[in-house]
N, C-alpha and C. Protein backbone atom coordinates (compact mmCIF):
# COMPACT_ATOMS: atom_id res chain seq x y z
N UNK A 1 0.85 -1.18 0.00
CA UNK A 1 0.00 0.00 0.00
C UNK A 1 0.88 1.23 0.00
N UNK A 2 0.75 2.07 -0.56
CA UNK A 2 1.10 3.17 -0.99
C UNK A 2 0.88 4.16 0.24
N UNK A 3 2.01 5.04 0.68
CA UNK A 3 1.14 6.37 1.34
C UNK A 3 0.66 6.94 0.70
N UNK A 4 -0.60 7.53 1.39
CA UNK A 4 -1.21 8.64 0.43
C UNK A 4 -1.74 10.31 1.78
N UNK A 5 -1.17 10.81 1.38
CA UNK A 5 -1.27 12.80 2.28
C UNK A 5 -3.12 12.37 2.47
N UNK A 6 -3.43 12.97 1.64
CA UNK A 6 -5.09 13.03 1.19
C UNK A 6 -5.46 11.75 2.59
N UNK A 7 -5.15 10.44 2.23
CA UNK A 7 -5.98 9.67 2.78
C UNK A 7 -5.72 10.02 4.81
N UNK A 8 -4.59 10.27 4.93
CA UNK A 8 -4.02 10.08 6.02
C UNK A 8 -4.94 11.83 6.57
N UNK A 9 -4.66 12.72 6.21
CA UNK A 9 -5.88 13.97 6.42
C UNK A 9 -7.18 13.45 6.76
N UNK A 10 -7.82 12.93 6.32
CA UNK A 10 -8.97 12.26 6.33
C UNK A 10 -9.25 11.62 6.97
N UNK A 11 -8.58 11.43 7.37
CA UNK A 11 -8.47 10.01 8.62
C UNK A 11 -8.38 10.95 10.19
N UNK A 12 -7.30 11.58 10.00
CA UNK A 12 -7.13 12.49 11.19
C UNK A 12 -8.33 13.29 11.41
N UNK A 13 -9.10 13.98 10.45
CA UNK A 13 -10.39 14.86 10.37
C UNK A 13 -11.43 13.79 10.91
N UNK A 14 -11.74 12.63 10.18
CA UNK A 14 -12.81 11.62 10.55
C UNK A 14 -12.89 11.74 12.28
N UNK A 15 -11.47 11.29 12.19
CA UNK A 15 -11.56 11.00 13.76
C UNK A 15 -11.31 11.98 14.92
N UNK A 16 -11.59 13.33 14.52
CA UNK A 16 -11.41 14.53 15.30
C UNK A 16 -10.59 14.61 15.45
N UNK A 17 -8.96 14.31 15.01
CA UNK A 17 -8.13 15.19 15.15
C UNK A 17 -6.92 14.21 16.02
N UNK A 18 -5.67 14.60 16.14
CA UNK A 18 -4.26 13.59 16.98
C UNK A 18 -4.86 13.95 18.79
N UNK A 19 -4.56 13.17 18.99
CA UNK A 19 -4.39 12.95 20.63
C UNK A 19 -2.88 13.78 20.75
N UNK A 20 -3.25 14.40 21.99
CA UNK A 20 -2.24 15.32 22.52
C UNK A 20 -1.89 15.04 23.75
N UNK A 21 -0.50 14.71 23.72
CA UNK A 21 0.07 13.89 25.14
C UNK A 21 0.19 15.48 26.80
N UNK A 22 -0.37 16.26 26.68
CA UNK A 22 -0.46 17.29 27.01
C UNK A 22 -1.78 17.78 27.52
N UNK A 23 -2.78 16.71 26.99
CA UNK A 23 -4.30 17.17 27.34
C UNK A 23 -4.93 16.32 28.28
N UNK A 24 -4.94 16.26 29.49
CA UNK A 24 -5.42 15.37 30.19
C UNK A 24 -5.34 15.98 31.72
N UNK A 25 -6.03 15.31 32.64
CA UNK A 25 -6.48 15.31 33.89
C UNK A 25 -6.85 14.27 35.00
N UNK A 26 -5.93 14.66 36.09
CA UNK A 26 -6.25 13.05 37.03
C UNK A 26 -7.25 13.72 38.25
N UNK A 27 -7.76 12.86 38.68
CA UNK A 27 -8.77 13.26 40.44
C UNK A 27 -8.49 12.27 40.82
N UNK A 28 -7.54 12.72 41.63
CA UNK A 28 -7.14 11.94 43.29
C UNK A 28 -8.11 12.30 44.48
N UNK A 29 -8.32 11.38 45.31
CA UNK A 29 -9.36 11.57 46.47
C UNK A 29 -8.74 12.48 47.19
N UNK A 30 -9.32 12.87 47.88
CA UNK A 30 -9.21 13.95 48.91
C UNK A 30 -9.39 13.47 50.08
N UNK A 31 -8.03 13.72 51.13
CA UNK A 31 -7.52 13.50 52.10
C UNK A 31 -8.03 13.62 53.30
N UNK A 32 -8.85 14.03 53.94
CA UNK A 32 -9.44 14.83 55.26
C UNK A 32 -8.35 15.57 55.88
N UNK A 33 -7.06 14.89 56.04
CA UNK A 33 -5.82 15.51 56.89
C UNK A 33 -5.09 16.80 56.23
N UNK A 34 -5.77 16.86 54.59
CA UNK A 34 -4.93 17.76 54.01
C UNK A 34 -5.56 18.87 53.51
N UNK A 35 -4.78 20.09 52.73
CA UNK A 35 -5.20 20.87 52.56
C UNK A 35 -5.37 21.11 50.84
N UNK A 36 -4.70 19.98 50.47
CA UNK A 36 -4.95 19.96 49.12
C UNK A 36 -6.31 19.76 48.37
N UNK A 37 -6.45 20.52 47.69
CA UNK A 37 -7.99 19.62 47.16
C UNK A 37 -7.93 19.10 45.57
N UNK A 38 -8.56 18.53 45.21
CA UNK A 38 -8.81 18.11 43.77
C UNK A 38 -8.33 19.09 42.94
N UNK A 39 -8.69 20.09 42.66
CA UNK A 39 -8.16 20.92 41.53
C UNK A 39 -6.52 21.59 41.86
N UNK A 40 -6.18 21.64 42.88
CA UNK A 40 -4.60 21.87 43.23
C UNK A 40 -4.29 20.40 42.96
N UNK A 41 -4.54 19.18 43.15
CA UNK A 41 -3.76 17.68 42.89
C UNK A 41 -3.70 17.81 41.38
N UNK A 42 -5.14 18.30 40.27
CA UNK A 42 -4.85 18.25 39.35
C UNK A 42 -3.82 19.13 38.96
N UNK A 43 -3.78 19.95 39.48
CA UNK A 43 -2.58 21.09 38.48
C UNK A 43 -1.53 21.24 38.86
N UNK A 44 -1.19 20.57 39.69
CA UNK A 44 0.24 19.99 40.68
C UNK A 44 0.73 19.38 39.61
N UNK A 45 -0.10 18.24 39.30
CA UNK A 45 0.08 17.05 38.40
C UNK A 45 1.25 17.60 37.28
N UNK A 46 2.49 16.96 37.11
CA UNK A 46 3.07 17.22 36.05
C UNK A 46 3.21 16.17 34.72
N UNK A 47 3.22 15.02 35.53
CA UNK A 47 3.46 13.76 34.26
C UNK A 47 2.25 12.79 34.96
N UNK A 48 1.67 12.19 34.34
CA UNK A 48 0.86 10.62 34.30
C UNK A 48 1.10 9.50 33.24
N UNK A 49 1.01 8.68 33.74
CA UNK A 49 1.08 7.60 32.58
C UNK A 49 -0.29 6.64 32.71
N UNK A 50 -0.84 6.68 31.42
CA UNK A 50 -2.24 5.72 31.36
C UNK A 50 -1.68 4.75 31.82
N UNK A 51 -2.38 3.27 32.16
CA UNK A 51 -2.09 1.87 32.80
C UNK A 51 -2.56 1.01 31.64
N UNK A 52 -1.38 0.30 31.62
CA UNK A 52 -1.44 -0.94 30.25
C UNK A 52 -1.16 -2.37 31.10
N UNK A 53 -1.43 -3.61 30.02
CA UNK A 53 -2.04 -4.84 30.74
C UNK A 53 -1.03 -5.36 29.89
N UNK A 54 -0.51 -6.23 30.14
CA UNK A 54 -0.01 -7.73 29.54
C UNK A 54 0.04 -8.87 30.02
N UNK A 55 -0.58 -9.43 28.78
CA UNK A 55 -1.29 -10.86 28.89
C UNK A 55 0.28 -12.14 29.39
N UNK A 56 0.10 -12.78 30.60
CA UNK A 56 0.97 -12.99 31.17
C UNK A 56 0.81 -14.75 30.68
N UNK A 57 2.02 -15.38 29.53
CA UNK A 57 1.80 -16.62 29.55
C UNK A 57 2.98 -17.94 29.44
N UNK A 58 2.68 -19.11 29.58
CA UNK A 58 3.60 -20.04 29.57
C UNK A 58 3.46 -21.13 28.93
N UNK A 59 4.72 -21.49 28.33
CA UNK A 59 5.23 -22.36 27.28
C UNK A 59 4.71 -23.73 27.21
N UNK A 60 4.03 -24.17 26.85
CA UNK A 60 3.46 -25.73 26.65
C UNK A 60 3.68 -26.42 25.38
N UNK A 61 4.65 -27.42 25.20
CA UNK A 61 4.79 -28.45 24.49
C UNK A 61 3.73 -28.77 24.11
N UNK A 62 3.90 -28.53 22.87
CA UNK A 62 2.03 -29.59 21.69
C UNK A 62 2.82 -30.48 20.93
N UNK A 63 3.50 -31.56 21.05
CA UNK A 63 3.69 -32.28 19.95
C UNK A 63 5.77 -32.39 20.25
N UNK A 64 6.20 -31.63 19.02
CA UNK A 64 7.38 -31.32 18.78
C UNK A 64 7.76 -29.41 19.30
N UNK A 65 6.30 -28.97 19.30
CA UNK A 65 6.39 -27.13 18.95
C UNK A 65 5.74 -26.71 20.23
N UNK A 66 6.58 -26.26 20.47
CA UNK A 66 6.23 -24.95 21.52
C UNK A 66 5.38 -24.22 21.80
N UNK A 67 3.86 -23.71 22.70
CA UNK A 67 3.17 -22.63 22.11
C UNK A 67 2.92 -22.31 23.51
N UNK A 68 2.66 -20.81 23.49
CA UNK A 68 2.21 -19.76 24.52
C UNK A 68 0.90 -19.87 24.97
N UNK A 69 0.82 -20.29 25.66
CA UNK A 69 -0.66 -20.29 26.47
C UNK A 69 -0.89 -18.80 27.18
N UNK A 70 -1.84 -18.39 27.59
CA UNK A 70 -2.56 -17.37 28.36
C UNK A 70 -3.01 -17.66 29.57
N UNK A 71 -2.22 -17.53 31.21
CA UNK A 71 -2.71 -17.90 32.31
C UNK A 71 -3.72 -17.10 32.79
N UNK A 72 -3.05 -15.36 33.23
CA UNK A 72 -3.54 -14.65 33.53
C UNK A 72 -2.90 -13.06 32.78
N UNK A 73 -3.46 -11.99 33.48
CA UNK A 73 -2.79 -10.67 32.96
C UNK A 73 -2.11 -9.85 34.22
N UNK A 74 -1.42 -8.83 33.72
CA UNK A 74 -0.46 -8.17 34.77
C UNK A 74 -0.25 -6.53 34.48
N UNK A 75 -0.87 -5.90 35.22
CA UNK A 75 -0.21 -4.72 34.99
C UNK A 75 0.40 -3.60 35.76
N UNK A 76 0.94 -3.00 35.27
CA UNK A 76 2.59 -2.01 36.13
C UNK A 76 1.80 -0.78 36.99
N UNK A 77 3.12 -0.46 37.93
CA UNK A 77 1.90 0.18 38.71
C UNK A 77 2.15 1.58 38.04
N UNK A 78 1.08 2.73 38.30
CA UNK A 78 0.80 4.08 37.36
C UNK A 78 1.86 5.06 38.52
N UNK A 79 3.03 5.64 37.25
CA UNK A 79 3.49 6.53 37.91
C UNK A 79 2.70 8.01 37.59
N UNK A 80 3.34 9.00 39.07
CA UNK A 80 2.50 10.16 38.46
C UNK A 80 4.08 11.18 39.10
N UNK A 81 3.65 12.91 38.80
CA UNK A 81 5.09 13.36 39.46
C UNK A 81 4.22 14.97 39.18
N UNK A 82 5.18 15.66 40.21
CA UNK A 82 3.52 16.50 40.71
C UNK A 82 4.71 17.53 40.99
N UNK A 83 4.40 18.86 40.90
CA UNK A 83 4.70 19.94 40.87
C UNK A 83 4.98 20.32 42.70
N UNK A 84 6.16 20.69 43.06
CA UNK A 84 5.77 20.79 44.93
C UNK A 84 5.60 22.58 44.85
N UNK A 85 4.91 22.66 45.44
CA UNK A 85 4.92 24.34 46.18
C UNK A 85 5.40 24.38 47.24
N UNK A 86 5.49 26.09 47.11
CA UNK A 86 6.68 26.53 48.33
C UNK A 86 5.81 25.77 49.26
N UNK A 87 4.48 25.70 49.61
CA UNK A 87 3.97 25.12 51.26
C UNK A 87 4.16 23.93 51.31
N UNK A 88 4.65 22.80 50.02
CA UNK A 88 5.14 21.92 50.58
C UNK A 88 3.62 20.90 50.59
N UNK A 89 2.48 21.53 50.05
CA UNK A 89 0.93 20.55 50.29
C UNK A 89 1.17 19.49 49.73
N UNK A 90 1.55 19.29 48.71
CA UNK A 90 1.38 17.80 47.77
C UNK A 90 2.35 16.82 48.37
N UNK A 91 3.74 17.39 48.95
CA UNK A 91 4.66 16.14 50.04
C UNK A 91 3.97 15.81 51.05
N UNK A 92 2.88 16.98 51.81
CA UNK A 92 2.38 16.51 53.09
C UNK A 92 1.02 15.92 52.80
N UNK A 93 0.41 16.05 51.39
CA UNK A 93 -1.11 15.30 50.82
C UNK A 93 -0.16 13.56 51.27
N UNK A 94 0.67 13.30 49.88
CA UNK A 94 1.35 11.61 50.35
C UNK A 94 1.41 11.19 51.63
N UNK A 95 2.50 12.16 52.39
CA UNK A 95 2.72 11.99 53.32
C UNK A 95 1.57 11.78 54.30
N UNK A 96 0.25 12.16 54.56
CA UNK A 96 -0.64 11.72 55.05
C UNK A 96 -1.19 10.41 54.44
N UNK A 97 -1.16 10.41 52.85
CA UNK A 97 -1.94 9.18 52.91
C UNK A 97 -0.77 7.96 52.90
N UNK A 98 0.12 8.11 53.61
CA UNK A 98 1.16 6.84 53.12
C UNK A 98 1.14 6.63 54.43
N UNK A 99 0.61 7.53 56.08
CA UNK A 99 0.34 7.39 57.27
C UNK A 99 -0.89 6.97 57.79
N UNK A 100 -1.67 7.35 56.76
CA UNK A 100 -3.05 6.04 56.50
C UNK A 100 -2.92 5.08 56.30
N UNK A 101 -1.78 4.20 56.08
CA UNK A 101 -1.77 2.77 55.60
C UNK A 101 -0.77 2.45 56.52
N UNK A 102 0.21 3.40 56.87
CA UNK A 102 1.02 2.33 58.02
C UNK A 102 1.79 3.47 59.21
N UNK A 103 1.32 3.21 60.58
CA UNK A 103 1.49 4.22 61.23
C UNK A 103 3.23 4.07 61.77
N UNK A 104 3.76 4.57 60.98
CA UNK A 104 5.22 4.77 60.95
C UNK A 104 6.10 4.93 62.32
N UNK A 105 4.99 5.23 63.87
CA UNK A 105 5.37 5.34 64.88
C UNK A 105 5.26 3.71 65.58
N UNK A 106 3.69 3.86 65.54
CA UNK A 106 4.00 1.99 66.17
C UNK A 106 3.98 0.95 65.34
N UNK A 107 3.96 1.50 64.11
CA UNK A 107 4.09 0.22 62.89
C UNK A 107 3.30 -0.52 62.98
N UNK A 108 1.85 -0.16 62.83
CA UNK A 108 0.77 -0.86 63.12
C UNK A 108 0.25 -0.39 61.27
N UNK A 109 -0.26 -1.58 60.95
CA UNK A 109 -0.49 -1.86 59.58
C UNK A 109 -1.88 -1.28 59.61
N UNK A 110 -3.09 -0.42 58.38
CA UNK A 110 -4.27 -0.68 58.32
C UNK A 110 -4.72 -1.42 57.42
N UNK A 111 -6.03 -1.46 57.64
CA UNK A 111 -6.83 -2.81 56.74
C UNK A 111 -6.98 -1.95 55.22
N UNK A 112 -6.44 -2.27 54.01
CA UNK A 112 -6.72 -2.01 53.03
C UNK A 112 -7.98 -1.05 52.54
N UNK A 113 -9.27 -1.82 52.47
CA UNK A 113 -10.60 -1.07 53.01
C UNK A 113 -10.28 0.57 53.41
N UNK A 114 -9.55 1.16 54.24
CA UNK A 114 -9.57 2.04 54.79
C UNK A 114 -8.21 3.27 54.36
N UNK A 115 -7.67 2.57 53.46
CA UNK A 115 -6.55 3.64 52.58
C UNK A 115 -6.29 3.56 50.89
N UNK A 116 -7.45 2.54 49.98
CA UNK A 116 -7.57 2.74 49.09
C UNK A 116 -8.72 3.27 48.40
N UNK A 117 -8.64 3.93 47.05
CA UNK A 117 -9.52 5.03 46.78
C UNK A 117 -9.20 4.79 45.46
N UNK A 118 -10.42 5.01 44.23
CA UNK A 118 -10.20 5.13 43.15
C UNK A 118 -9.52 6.31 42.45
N UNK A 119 -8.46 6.18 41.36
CA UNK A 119 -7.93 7.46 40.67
C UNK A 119 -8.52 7.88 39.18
N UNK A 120 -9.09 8.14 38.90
CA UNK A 120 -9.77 8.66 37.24
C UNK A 120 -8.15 9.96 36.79
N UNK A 121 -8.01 8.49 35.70
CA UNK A 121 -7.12 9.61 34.67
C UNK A 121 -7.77 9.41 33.48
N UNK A 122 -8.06 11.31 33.10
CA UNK A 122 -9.09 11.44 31.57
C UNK A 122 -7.91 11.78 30.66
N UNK A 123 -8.23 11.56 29.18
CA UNK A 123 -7.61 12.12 28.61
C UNK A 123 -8.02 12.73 27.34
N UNK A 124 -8.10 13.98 27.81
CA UNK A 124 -8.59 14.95 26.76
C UNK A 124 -8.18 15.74 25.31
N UNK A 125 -9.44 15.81 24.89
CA UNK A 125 -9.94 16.15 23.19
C UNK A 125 -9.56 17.48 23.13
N UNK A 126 -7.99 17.99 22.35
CA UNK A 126 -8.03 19.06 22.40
C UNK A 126 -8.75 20.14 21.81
N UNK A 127 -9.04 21.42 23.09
CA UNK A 127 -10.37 21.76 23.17
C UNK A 127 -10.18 22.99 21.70
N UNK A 128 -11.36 23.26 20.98
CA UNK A 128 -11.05 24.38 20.31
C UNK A 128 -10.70 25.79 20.90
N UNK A 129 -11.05 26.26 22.03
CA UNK A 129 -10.69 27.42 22.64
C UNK A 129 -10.30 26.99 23.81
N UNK A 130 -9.30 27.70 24.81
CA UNK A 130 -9.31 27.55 26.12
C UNK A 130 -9.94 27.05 27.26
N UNK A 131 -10.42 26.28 28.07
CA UNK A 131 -11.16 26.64 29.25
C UNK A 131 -10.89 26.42 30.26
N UNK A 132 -11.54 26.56 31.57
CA UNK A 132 -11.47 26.32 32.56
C UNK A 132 -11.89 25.24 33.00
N UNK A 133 -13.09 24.83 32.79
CA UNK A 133 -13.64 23.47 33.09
C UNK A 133 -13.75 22.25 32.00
N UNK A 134 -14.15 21.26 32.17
CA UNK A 134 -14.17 20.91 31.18
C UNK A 134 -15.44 19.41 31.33
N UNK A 135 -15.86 19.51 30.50
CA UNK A 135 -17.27 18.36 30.27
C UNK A 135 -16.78 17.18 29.82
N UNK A 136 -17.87 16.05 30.31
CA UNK A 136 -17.24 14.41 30.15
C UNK A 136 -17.39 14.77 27.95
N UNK A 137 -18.41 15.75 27.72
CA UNK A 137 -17.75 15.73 25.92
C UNK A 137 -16.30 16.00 25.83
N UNK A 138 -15.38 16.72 26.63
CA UNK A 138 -13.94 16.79 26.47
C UNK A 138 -12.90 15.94 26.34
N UNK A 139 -13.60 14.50 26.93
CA UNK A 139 -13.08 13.62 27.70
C UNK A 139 -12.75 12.71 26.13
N UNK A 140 -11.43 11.98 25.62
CA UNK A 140 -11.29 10.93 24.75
C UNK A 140 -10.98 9.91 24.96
N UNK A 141 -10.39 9.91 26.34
CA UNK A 141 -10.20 8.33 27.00
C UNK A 141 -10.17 8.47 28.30
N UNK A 142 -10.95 7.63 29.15
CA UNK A 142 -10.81 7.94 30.26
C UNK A 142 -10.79 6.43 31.57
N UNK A 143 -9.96 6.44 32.65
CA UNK A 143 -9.55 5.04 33.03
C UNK A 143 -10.40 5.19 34.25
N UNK A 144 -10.37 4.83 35.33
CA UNK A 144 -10.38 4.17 36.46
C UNK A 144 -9.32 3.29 37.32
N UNK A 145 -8.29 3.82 38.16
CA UNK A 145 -7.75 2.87 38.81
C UNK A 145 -8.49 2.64 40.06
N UNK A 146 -8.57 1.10 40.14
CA UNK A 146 -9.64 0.55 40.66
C UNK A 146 -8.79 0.23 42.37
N UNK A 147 -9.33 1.01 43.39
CA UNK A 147 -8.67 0.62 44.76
C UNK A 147 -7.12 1.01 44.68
N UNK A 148 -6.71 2.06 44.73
CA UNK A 148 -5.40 2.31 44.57
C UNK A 148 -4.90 3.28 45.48
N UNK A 149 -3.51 2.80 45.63
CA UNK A 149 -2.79 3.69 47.02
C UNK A 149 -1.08 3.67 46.37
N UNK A 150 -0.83 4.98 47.28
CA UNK A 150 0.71 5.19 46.61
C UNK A 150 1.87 4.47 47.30
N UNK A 151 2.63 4.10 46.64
CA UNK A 151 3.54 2.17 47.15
C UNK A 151 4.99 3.31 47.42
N UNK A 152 5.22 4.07 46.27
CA UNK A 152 6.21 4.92 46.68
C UNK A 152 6.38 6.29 46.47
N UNK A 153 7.04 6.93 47.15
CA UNK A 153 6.86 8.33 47.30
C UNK A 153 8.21 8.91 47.41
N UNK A 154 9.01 9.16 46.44
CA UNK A 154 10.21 8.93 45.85
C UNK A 154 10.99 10.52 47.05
N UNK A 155 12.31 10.16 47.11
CA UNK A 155 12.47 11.39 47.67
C UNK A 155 12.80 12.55 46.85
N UNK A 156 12.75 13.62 47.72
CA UNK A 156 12.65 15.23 47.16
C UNK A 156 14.09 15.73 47.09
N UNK A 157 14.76 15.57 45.78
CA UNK A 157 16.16 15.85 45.75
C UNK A 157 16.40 17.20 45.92
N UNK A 158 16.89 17.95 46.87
CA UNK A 158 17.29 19.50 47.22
C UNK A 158 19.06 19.63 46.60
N UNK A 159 19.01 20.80 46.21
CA UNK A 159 20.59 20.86 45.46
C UNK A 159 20.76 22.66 45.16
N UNK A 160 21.54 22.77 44.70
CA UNK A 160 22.30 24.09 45.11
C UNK A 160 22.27 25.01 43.71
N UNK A 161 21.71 24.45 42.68
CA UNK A 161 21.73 24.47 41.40
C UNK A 161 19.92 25.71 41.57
N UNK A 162 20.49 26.75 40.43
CA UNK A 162 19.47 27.79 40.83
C UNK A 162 18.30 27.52 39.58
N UNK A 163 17.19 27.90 39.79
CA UNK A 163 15.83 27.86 38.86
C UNK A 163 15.77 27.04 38.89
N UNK A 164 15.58 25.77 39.49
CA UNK A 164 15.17 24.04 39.52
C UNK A 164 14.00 23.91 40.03
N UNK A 165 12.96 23.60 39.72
CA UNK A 165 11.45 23.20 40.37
C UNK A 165 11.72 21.93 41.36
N UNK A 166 10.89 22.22 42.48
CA UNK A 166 11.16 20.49 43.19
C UNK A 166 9.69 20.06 42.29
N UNK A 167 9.96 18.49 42.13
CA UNK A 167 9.17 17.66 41.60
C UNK A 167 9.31 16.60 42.64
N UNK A 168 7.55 15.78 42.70
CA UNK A 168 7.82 14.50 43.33
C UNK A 168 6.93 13.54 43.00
N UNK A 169 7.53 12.23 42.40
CA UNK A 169 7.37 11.52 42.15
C UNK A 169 6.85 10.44 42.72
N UNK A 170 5.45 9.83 42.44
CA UNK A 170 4.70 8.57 43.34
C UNK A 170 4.28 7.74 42.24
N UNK A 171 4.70 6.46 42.69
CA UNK A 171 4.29 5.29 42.54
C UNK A 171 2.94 4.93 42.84
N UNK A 172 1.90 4.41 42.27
CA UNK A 172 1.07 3.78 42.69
C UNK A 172 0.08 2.42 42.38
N UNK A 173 0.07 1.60 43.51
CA UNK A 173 -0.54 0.36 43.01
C UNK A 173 -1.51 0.53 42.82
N UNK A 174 -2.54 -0.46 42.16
CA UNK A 174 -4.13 -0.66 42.18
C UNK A 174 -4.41 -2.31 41.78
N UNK A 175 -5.54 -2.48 42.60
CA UNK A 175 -6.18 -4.21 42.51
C UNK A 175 -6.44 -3.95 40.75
N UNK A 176 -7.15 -3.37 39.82
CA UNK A 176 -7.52 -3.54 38.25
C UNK A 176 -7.43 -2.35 38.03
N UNK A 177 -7.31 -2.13 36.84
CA UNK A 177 -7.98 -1.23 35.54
C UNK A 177 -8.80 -1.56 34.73
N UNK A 178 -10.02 -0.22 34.52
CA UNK A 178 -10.69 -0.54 33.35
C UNK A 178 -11.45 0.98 32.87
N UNK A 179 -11.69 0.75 31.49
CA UNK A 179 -11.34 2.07 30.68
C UNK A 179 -12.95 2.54 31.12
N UNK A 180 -13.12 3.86 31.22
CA UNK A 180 -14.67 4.31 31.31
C UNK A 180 -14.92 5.06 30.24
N UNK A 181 -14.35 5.14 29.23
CA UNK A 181 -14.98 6.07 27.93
C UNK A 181 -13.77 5.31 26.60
């Protein structure tokens, strides 16, 4: 098959247009202990990565030949990395919820139930004009991490080097994924 300009236009128009790794939005739950709320977590937010699956399988002899069977599936946990402000909210947002799951003084574990929370990462249709808000029509793909809590909470490298943003980086697990749009 031949490239063809024309067909490949057409295609991009049909389908409203390229996905823009730049257009998107996460909602993290909200803490009680903190002062962060949803729209500061979103715009903290500097990087996300959607959550992908692979089909996890093993080798079974048929005969003379080899073939891949399908046991189960597996997938990686979703990093995210978040803008810190001078107050320091988004180290002390983790930092509370990573003291929800294990009390770091008497090392007393909690019951799951009680420190996981779903994460919705959308990823949005870039908009024709600006806005502020934005409607589930904005929305071109959108996930669900299903029961999820942050596994790591990377440290905050300080250095002597001038105009450097602190950034911080979290890990986070979840029991599934599954796509809602």
């Amino acid at each position: 098959m031949t490239f063809n300009v024309e067909q490949m236009k057409s295609t991009i128009t049909r389908k409203g247009g390229l996905a823009y790794a730049n257009q998107w939005r996460v909602i993290l739950p909200t803490i009680t202990t903190s002062a962060m709320t949803a729209t500061d977590l979103d715009v903290t937010c500097r990087s996300v990565s959607l959550p992908g699956r692979q089909i996890l399988t093993q080798e079974r002899i048929i005969g003379m030949k080899p073939k891949k069977n399908a046991y189960a599936y597996g997938a990686e946990d979703v990093s995210m990395t978040f803008i810190v402000m001078a107050d320091q909210g988004i180290k002390r947002y983790f930092d509370d919820w990573m003291a929800s799951i294990i009390n770091f003084g008497t090392q007393g574990l909690t019951y799951k139930d009680f420190y996981v929370s779903d994460i919705t990462i959308n990823q949005l249709k870039k908009p024709q004009v600006e806005k502020v808000d934005y409607s589930p029509n904005d929305v071109a793909y959108s996930c669900r991490l299903i029961r999820a809590f942050p596994t790591t909470v990377n440290a905050l490298e300080l250095n002597n080097e001038q105009g450097n943003l602190l950034e911080l980086n979290v890990q986070f697990s979840y029991d599934d994924w599954q796509p809602l749009v």
